[in-house]
Protein backbone atom coordinates (compact mmCIF):
# COMPACT_ATOMS: atom_id res chain seq x y z
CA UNK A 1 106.21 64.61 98.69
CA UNK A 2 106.63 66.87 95.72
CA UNK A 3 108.96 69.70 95.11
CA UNK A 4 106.93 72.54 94.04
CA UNK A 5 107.95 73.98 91.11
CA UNK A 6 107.09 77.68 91.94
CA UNK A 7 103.57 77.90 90.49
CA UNK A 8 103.12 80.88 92.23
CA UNK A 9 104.92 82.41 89.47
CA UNK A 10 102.63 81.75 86.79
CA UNK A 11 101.75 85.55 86.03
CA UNK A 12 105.48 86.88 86.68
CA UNK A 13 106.02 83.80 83.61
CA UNK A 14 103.38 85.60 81.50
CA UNK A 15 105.13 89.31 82.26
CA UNK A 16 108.72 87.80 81.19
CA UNK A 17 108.12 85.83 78.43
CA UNK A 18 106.15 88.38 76.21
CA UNK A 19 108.80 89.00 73.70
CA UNK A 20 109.43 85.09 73.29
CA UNK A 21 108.81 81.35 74.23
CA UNK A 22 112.99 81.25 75.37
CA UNK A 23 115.05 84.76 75.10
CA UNK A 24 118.65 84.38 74.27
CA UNK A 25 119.68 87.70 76.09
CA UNK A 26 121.11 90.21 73.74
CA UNK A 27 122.17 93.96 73.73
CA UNK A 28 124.29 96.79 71.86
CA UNK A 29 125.84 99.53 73.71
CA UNK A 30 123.24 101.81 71.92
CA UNK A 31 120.40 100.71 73.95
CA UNK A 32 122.54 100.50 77.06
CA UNK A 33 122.95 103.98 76.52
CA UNK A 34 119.47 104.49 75.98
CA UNK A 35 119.05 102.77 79.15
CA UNK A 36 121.52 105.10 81.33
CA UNK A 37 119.13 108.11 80.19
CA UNK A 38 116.50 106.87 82.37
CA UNK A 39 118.22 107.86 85.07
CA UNK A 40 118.03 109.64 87.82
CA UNK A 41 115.35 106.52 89.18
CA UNK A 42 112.89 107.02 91.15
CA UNK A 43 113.65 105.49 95.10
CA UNK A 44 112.42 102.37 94.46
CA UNK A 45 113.51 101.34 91.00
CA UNK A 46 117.02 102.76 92.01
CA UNK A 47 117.01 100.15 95.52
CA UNK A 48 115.76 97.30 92.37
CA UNK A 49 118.63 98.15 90.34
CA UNK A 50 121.00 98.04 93.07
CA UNK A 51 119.44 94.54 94.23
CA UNK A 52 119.79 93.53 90.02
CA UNK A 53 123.37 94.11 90.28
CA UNK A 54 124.13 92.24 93.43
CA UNK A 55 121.45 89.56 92.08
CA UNK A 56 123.37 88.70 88.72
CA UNK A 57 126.49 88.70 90.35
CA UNK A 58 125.66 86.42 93.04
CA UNK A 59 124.34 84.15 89.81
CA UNK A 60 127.68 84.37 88.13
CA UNK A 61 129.38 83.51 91.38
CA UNK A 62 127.24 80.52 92.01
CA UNK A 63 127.99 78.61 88.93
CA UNK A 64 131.80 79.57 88.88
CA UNK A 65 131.23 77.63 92.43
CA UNK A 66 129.69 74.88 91.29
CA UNK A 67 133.04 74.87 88.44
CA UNK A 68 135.35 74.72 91.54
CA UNK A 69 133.87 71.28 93.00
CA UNK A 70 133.06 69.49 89.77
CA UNK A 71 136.15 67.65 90.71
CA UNK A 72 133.95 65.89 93.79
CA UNK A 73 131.12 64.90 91.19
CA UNK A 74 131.55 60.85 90.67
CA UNK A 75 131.02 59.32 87.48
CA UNK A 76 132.02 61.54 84.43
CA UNK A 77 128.76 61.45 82.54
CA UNK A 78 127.16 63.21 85.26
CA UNK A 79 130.11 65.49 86.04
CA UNK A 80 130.00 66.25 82.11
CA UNK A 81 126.28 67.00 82.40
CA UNK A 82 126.96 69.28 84.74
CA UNK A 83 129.84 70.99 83.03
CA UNK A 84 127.71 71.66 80.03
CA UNK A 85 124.87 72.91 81.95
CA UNK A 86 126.74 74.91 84.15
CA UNK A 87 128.61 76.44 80.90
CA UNK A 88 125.65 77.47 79.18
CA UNK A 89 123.73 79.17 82.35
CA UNK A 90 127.20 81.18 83.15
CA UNK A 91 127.37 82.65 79.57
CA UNK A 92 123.86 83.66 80.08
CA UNK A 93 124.36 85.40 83.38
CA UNK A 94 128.02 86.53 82.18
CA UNK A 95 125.87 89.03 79.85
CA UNK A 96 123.02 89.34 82.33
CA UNK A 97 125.70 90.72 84.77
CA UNK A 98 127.89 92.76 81.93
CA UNK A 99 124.57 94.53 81.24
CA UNK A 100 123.62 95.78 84.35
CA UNK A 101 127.14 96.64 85.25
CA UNK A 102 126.88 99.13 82.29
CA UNK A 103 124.18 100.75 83.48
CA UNK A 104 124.34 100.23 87.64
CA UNK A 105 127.64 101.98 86.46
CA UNK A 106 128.69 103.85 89.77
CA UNK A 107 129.63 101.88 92.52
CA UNK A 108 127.84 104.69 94.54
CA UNK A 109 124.35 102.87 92.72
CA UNK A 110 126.24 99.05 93.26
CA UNK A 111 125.38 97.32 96.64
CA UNK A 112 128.26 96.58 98.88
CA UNK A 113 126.39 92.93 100.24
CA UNK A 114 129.30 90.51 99.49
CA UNK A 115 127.01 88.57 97.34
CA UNK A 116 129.83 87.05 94.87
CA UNK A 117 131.38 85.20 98.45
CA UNK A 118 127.78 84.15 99.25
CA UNK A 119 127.39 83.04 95.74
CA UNK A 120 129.94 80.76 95.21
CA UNK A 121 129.95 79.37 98.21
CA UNK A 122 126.25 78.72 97.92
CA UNK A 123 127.49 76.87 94.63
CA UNK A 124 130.10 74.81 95.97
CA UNK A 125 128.15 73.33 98.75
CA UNK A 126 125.41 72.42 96.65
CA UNK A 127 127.62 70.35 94.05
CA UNK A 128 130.26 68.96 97.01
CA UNK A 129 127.69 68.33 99.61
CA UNK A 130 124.55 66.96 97.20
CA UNK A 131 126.22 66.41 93.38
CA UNK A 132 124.32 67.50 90.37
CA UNK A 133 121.38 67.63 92.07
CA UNK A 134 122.01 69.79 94.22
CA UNK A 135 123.29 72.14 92.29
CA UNK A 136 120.30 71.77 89.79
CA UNK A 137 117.85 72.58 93.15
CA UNK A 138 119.77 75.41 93.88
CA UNK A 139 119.14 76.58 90.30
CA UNK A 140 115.67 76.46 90.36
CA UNK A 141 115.13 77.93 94.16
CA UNK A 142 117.58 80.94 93.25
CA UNK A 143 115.47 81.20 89.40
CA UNK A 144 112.60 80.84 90.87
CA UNK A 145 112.80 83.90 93.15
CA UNK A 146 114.82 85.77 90.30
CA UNK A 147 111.32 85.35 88.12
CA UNK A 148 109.22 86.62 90.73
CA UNK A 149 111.77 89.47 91.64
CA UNK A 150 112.24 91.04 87.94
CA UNK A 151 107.95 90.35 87.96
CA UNK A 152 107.40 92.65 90.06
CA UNK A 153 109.46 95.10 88.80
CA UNK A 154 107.94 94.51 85.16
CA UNK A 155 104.70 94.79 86.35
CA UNK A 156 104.73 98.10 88.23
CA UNK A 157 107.14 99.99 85.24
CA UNK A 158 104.13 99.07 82.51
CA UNK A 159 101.68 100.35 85.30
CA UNK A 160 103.78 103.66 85.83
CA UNK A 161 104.53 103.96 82.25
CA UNK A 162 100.82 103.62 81.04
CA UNK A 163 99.94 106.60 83.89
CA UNK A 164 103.19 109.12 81.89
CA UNK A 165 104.98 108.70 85.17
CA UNK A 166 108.40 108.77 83.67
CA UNK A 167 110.20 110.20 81.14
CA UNK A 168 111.85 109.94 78.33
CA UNK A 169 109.97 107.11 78.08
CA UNK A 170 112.22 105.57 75.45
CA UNK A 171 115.11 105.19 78.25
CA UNK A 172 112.09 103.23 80.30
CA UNK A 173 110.87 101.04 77.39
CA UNK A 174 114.11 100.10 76.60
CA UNK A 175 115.18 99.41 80.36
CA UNK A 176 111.41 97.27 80.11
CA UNK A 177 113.01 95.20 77.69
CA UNK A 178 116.08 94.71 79.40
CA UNK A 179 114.28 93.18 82.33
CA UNK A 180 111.84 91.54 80.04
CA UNK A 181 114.73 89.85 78.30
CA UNK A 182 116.73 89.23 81.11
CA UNK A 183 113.60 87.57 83.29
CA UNK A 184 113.46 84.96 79.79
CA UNK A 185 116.50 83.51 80.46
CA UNK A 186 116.25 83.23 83.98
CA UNK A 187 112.98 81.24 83.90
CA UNK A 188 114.79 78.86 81.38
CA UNK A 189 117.33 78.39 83.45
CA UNK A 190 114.84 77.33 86.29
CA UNK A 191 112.67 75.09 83.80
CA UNK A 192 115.51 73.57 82.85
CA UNK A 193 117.12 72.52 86.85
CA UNK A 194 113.27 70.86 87.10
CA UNK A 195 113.49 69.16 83.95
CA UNK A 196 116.52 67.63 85.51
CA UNK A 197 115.06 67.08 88.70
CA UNK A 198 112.59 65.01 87.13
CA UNK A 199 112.57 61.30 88.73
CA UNK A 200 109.70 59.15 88.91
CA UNK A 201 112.10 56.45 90.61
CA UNK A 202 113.49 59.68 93.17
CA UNK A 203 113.24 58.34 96.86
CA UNK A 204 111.20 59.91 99.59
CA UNK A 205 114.48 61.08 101.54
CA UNK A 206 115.79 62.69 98.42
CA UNK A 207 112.68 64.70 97.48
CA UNK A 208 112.44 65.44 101.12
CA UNK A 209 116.11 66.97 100.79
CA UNK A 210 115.06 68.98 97.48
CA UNK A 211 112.02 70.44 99.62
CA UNK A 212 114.04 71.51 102.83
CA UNK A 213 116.99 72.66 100.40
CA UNK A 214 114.67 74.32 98.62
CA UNK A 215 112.86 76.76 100.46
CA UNK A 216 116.50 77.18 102.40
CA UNK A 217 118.29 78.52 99.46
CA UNK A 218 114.09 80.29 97.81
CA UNK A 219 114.11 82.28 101.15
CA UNK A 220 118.29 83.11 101.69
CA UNK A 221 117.56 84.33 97.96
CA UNK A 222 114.61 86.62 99.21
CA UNK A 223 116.51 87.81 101.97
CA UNK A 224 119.27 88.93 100.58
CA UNK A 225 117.84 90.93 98.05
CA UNK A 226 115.96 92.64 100.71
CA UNK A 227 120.24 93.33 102.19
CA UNK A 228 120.96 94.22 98.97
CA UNK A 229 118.50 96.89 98.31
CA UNK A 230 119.43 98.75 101.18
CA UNK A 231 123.13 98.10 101.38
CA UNK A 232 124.53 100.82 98.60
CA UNK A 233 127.79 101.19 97.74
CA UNK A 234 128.37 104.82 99.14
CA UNK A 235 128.10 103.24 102.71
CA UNK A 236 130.90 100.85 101.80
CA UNK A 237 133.22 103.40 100.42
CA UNK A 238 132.66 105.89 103.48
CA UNK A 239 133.13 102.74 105.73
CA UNK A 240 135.70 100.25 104.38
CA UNK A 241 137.56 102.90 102.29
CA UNK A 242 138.43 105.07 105.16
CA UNK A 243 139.52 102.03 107.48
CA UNK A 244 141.74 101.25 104.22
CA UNK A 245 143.24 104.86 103.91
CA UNK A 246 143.61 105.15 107.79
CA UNK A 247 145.51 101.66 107.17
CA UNK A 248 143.45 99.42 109.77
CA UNK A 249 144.18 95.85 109.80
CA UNK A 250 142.40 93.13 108.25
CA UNK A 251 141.05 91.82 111.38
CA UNK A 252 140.11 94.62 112.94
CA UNK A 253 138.20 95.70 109.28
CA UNK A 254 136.73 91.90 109.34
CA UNK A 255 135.11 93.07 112.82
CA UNK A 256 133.81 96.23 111.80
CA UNK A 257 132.05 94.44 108.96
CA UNK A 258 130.30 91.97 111.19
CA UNK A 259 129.22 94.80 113.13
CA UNK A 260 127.67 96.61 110.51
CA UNK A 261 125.98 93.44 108.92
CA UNK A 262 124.06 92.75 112.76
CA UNK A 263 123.27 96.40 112.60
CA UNK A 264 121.53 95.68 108.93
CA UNK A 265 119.74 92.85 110.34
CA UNK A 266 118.74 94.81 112.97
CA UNK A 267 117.36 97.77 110.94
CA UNK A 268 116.01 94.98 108.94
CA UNK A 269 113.63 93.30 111.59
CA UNK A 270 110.73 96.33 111.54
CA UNK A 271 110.75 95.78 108.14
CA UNK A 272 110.38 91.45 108.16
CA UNK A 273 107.84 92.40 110.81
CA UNK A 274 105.66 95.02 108.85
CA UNK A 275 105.92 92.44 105.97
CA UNK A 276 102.89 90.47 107.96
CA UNK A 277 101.15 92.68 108.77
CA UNK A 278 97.82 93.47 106.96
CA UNK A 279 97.87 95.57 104.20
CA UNK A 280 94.56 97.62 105.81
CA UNK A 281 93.06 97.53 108.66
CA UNK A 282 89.48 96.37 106.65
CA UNK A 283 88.84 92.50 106.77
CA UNK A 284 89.64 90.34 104.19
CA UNK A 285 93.13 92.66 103.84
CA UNK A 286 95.72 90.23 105.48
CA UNK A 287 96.71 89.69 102.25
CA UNK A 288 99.61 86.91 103.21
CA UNK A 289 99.89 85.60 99.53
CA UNK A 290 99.23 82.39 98.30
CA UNK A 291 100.77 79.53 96.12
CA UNK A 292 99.83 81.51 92.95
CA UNK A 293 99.85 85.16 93.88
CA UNK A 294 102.26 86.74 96.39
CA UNK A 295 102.38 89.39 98.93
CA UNK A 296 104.01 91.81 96.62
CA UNK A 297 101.60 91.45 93.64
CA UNK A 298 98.71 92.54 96.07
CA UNK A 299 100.88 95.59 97.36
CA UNK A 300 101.19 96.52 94.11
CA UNK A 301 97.91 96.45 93.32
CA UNK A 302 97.42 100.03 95.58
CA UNK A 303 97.84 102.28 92.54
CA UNK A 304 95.02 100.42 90.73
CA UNK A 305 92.57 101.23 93.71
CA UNK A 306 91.79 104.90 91.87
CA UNK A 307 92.79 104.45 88.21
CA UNK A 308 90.65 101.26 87.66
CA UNK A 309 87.95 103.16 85.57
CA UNK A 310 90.77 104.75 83.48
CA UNK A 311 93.16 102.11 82.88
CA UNK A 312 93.10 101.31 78.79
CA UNK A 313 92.99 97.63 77.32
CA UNK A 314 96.96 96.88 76.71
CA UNK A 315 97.20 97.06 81.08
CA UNK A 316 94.02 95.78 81.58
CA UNK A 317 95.07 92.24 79.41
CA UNK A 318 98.28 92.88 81.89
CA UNK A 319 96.13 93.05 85.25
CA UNK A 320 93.76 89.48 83.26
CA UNK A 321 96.64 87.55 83.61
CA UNK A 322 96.94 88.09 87.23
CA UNK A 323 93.10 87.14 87.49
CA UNK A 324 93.81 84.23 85.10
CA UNK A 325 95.81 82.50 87.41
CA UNK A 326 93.89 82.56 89.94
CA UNK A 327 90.79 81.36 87.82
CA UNK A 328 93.66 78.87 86.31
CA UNK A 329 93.80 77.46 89.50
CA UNK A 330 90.10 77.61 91.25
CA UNK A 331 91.19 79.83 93.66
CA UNK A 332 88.88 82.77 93.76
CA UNK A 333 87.07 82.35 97.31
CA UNK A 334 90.66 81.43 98.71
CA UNK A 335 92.07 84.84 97.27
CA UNK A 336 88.63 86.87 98.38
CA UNK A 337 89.64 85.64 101.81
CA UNK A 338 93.55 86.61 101.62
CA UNK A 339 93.03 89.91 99.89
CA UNK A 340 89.78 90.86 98.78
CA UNK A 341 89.81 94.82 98.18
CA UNK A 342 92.49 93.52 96.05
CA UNK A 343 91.35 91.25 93.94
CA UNK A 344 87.94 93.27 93.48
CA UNK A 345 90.25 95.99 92.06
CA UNK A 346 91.90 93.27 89.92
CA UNK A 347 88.40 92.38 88.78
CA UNK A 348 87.14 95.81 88.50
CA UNK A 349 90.54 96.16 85.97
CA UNK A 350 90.38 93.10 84.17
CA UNK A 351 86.77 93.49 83.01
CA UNK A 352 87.58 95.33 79.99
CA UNK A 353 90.08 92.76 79.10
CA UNK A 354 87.61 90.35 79.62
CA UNK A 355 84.92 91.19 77.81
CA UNK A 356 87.43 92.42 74.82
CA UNK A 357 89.15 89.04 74.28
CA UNK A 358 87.22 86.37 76.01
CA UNK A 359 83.90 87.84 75.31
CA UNK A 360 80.62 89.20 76.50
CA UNK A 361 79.21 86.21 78.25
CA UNK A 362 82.96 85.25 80.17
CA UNK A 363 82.64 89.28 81.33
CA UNK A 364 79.03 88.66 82.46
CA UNK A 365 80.40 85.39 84.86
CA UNK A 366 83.50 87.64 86.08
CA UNK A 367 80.75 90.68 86.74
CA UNK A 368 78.33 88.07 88.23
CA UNK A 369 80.78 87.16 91.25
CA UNK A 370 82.06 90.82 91.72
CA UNK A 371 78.55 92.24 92.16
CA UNK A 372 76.48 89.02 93.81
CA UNK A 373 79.38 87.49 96.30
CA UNK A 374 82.74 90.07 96.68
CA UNK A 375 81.12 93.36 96.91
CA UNK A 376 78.65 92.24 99.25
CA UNK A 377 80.97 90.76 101.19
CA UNK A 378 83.28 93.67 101.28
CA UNK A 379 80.59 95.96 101.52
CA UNK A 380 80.38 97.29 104.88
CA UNK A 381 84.02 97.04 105.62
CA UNK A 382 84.39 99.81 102.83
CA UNK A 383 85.01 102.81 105.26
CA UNK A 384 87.82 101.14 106.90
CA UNK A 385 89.29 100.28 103.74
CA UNK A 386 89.36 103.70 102.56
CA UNK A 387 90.95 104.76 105.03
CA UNK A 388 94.06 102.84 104.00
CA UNK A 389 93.21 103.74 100.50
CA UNK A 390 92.13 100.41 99.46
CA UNK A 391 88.27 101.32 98.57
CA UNK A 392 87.42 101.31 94.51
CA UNK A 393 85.26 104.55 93.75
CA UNK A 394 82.34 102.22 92.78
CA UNK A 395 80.23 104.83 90.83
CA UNK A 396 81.48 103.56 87.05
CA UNK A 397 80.13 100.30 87.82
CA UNK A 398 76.49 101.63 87.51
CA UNK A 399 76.81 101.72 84.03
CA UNK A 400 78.33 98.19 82.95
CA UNK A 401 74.71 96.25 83.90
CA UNK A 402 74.20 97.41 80.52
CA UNK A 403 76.72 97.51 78.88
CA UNK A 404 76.82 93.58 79.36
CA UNK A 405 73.56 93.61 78.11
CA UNK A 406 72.36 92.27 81.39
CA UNK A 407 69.45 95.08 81.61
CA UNK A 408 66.02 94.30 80.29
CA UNK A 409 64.41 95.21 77.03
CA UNK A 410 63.67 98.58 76.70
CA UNK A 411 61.04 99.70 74.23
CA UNK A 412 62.98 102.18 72.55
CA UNK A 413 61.00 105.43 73.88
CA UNK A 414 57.56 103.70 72.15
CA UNK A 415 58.82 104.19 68.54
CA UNK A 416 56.84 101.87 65.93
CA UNK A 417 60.43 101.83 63.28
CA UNK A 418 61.88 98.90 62.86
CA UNK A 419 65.49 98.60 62.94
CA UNK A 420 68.37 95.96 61.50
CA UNK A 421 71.58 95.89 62.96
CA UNK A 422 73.67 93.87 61.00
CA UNK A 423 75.81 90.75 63.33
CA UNK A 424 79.68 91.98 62.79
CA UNK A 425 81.19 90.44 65.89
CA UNK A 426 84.65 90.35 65.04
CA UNK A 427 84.12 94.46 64.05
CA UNK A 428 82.48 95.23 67.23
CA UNK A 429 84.18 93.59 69.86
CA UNK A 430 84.54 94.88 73.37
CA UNK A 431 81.61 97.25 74.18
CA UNK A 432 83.28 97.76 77.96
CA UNK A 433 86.17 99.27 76.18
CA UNK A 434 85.18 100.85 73.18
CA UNK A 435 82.42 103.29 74.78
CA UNK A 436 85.33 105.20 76.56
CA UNK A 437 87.01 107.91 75.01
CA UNK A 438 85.52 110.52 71.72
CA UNK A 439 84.90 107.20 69.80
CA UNK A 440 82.41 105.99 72.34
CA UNK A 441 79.05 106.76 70.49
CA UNK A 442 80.23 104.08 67.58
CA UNK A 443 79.42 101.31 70.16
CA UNK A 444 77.15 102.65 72.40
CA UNK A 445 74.19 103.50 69.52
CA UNK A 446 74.32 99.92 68.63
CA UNK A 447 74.77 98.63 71.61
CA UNK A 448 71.53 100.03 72.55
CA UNK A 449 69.82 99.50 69.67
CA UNK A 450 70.98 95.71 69.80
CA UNK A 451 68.67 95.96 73.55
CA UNK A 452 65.42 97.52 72.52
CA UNK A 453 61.95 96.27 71.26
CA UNK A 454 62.57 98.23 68.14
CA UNK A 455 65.56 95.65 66.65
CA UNK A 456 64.17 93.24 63.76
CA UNK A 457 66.17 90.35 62.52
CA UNK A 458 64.33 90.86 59.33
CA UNK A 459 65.21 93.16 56.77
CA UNK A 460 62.31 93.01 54.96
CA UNK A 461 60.39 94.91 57.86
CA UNK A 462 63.26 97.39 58.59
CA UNK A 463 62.97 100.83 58.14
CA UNK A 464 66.83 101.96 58.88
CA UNK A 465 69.66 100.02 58.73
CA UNK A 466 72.76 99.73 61.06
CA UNK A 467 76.32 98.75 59.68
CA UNK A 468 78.09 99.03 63.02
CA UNK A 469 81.68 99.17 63.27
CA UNK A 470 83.85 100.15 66.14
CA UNK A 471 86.11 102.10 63.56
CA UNK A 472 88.05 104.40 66.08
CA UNK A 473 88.32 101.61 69.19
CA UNK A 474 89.82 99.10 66.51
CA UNK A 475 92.47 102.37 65.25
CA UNK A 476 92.87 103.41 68.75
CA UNK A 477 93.72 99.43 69.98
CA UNK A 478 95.64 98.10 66.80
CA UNK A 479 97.22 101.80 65.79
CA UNK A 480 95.74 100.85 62.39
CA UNK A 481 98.20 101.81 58.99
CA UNK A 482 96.63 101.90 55.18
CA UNK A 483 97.91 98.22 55.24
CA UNK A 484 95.42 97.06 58.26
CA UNK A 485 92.88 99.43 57.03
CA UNK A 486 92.46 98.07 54.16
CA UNK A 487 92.52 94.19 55.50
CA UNK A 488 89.54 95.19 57.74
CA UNK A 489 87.43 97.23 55.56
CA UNK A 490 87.83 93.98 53.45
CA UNK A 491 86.66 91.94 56.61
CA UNK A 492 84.01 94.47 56.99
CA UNK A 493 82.58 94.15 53.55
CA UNK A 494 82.57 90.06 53.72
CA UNK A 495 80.70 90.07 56.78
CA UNK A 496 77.72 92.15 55.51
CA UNK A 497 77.52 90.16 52.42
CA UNK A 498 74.34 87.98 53.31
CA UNK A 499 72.78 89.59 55.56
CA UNK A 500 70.45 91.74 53.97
C-alpha cells in the first residue's frame, strides 16, 4: 500500500503557487489595511474567513504540540530533525495566523470552535503516540486539506472578480494575494512531511498506519472547518460570556458547552447529508468527486453554466487547468460519468484557452469529444438539467466548427482574385478568442480568407495581399506599453521578411 499524496489537489497546486515555485509569506500593515477595506464580505467569504482564522490557529497549536512531547522522541538526531522542522513550519504559520488575526479582527467575525485545544492535542498524540512520523503524516493530512480549502476559495474570488462582483477591487486583489501567498507555504509544508515520509525500506504495517492516520486526521481537518464556519464568535460571547457575568461554575459552563457542540453536530447532519446528494436531478450529476477533482470544484462550477460564452482568456487558462488535470491523468470518461454538465461547462470554458496556448489542432481534439461523445450523451437529459440550472446555452457553439477551421472549403462567393495571406502564427494566435469583442474583424477576415478557394500560396499569382495581425487581441491580452509595442512590431516585420 501507498499513502496517497493528495493528487487530487493538483489544480488547487496550480491556483496557489502562481506568484512562485515556494512563497516565503510576507506582509506590511499597508496591505493588511488594504485588506480590511474589503469588508463587509459577502456570506460565504465571511463563514471562509472565519474557518481561516480557526484553521491557522489550529496549525500554530499543532506544532507548539508536537514541541511539548519532543521529550518522548528517542534518539536525538531524529528528535533534532524534528525540532528544526517543527521550528521552521511554526514561524510560517506564526505569520499565517498574525495575518488573519489583523484582518478577522473582531472576535464577533472569529469562530468560537476550540480549535487551538484540538490542535495541540492533535500534535502531541501524533509525536508521543507515532514519533516523527507521525507528526510528519499529520502535516501532510492537515496541508493537504489546507491546499484544497484556500483552492477553493482562490478559485471562486478570480471567478467573482473577473464578473465586477466586488468592490474596491484593490481590497479583493490584495486579500487574493494573501490567500495566494498563504496557500504557498502551506503546500510546502505538506511536500515537505512526504519528502520525509519517503521510505522505500517502510514496512507494510507502517504505511498501513500512515493510510488509516491519514484520512483520520484529512477528514477531522474537513470537518472541523465545516464547525468552524458556522460556529462565530458572537454565539460564544452571548453564550459563555453571560454564564461568566452571571458567575456559573466551571462545570456547570463545561456542560453547557457539550450541549451546544451535540446541538452543532446535530444542525450539522442535513448538511453532511445534502453533501451526497446529486448536484441535479439530470444523470451524469452525482458529481461525488474523484482522486483529482473534488465535490466542491464541481459546485463551483454553477456560475460558469451561463457566463461560459463570455468568460475572457486570463479565467479561461484558470478553468484549463482544472481540465488539465483531468487530461493529466486520463480521466475524462471517469469525470463525464461523475459530473458531466460539469465538465462540458469546463470544456465549453477552457476552449479559448485551448486553442490560445496549446493551439488550433489540441482545441480541435478537446471540441472533437465535447461535440461527438459528451453532448450526445448529455443530450436528452438537458431539460432536467436546466431545471437545476446546470444546462450550457449551447447556441455560441454553432459558430466554433469554423472557427477551428473544421468547415469545408468555401469558394469565396465565386470570385476569380487570388489572395496571399502571409503565415504569422505567433501574431495571430487564438482565433476562438480574438473574434470576440470590437477587435474581432482583425481575425475573422483572415481567418476566412485562410478557408476559401480564393487563398494562393504564391505571390506571384496574387492580386491582394494580407498582412494579418491580431493587433487589438494581442493589446487587449498583454495590456501592450510603447516598450512591447515596439518588440512586436519588430517580430511582425521579421516574420514577413521572406515571404513575398
Amino acid at each position: 500500500m501507498k499513502l496517497r499524496i493528495a493528487s487530487r489537489t493538483q489544480v488547487h497546486f496550480r491556483h496557489c503557487m502562481q506568484r512562485a515555485a515556494f512563497s516565503t509569506f510576507k506582509t506590511t500593515e499597508a496591505t493588511l489595511n488594504l485588506v480590511r477595506q474589503s469588508k463587509p464580505w459577502p456570506p460565504w467569504l465571511r463563514a471562509e474567513m472565519r474557518s481561516n482564522w480557526a484553521g491557522e490557529t489550529g496549525a500554530v497549536a499543532i506544532y507548539r504540540g508536537c514541541q511539548a512531547a519532543l521529550k518522548h522522541i528517542s534518539g536525538d538526531s531524529t528528535r533534532d530533525t524534528l525540532r528544526l522542522f517543527v521550528e521552521e513550519h511554526v514561524a510560517s504559520e506564526e505569520a499565517h495566523l498574525a495575518a488573519m488575526s489583523a484582518v478577522v479582527s473582531h472576535s464577533s467575525e472569529q469562530s468560537w470552535m476550540p480549535a487551538e485545544s484540538f490542535g495541540f492535542g492533535l500534535g502531541y498524540m501524533s509525536t508521543a503516540a507515532r514519533g516523527a512520523r507521525g507528526m510528519y503524516v499529520t502535516t501532510q493530512a492537515v496541508e493537504s486539506f489546507v491546499e484544497e480549502h484556500y483552492g477553493d476559495q482562490i478559485a471562486r474570488l478570480e471567478v467573482e472578480l473577473s464578473a465586477g462582483e466586488h468592490q474596491p477591487r484593490e481590497a479583493y486583489e490584495a486579500l487574493l494575494t494573501l490567500l495566494r501567498d498563504a496557500c504557498a507555504d502551506e503546500i510546502h509544508h505538506k511536500e515537505d512531511a512526504a519528502l520525509r515520509l519517503t521510505d522505500p525500506h517502510c514496512s507494510f504495517r507502517t504505511r498501513l498506519l500512515d493510510s488509516v492516520q491519514f484520512s483520520a486526521v484529512y477528514w477531522g481537518s474537513r470537518i472541523g472547518a465545516a464547525f468552524a464556519k458556522r460556529l462565530d464568535g458572537a454565539r460564544y460571547e452571548i453564550a459563555f460570556g453571560t454564564m461568566a457575568h452571571l458567575a456559573v461554575p466551571w462545570r456547570d459552563q463545561k456542560a453547557v458547552w457539550i450541549l451546544l457542540f451535540l446541538g452543532t453536530w446535530g444542525s450539522l447532519c442535513p448538511l453532511l447529508v445534502h453533501a451526497v446528494e446529486p448536484l441535479s436531478r439530470a444523470p451524469f450529476m452525482a458529481c461525488v468527486g474523484t482522486e483529482v477533482i473534488k465535490r466542491t470544484t464541481w459546485e463551483h462550477t454553477q456560475i460558469l453554466v451561463d457566463k461560459w460564452p463570455d468568460i475572457d482568456l486570463p479565467h479561461s487558462r484558470v478553468i484549463r487547468k482544472v481540465l488539465w488535470a483531468i487530461t493529466h491523468n486520463d480521466m475524462l470518461e471517469e469525470h463525464a460519468e461523475d459530473c458531466g454538465f460539469a465538465l462540458a461547462t469546463v470544456l465549453l470554458v477552457a476552449l479559448r484557452a485551448i486553442d490560445y496556448d496549446d493551439g488550433r489542432q489540441e482545441a480541435q481534439k478537446m471540441f472533437h469529444y465535447l461535440t461527438t461523445s459528451l453532448i450526445p450523451k448529455l443530450k436528452p437529459y438537458f431539460p432536467t438539467a436546466a431545471k437545476d440550472d446546470w444546462a450550457p446555452d449551447l447556441d455560441d457553439l454553432r459558430i466554433y466548427p469554423f472557427l477551428l477551421g473544421l468547415e469545408p472549403q468555401h469558394d469565396c462567393y465565386g470570385t476569380s482574385l487570388r489572395l496571399f495571406v502571409y503565415k504569422l502564427p505567433e501574431l495571430t494566435k487564438g482565433v476562438l478568442h480574438c473574434h470576440h469583442g470590437q477587435w474581432g474583424l482583425e481575425a475573422l477576415i483572415p481567418h476566412w480568407l485562410r478557408q476559401g478557394s480564393c487563398l494562393t500560396e504564391d505571390p506571384d499569382q496574387a492580386d491582394f495581399f494580407l498582412v494579418p495581425w491580431h493587433t487589438w487581441c494581442d493589446r487587449m491580452i498583454y495590456k501592450m506599453n510603447q516598450t512591447r509595442r515596439e518588440s512586436r512590431t519588430k517580430a511582425y516585420n521579421e516574420q514577413c521578411v521572406g515571404q513575398a
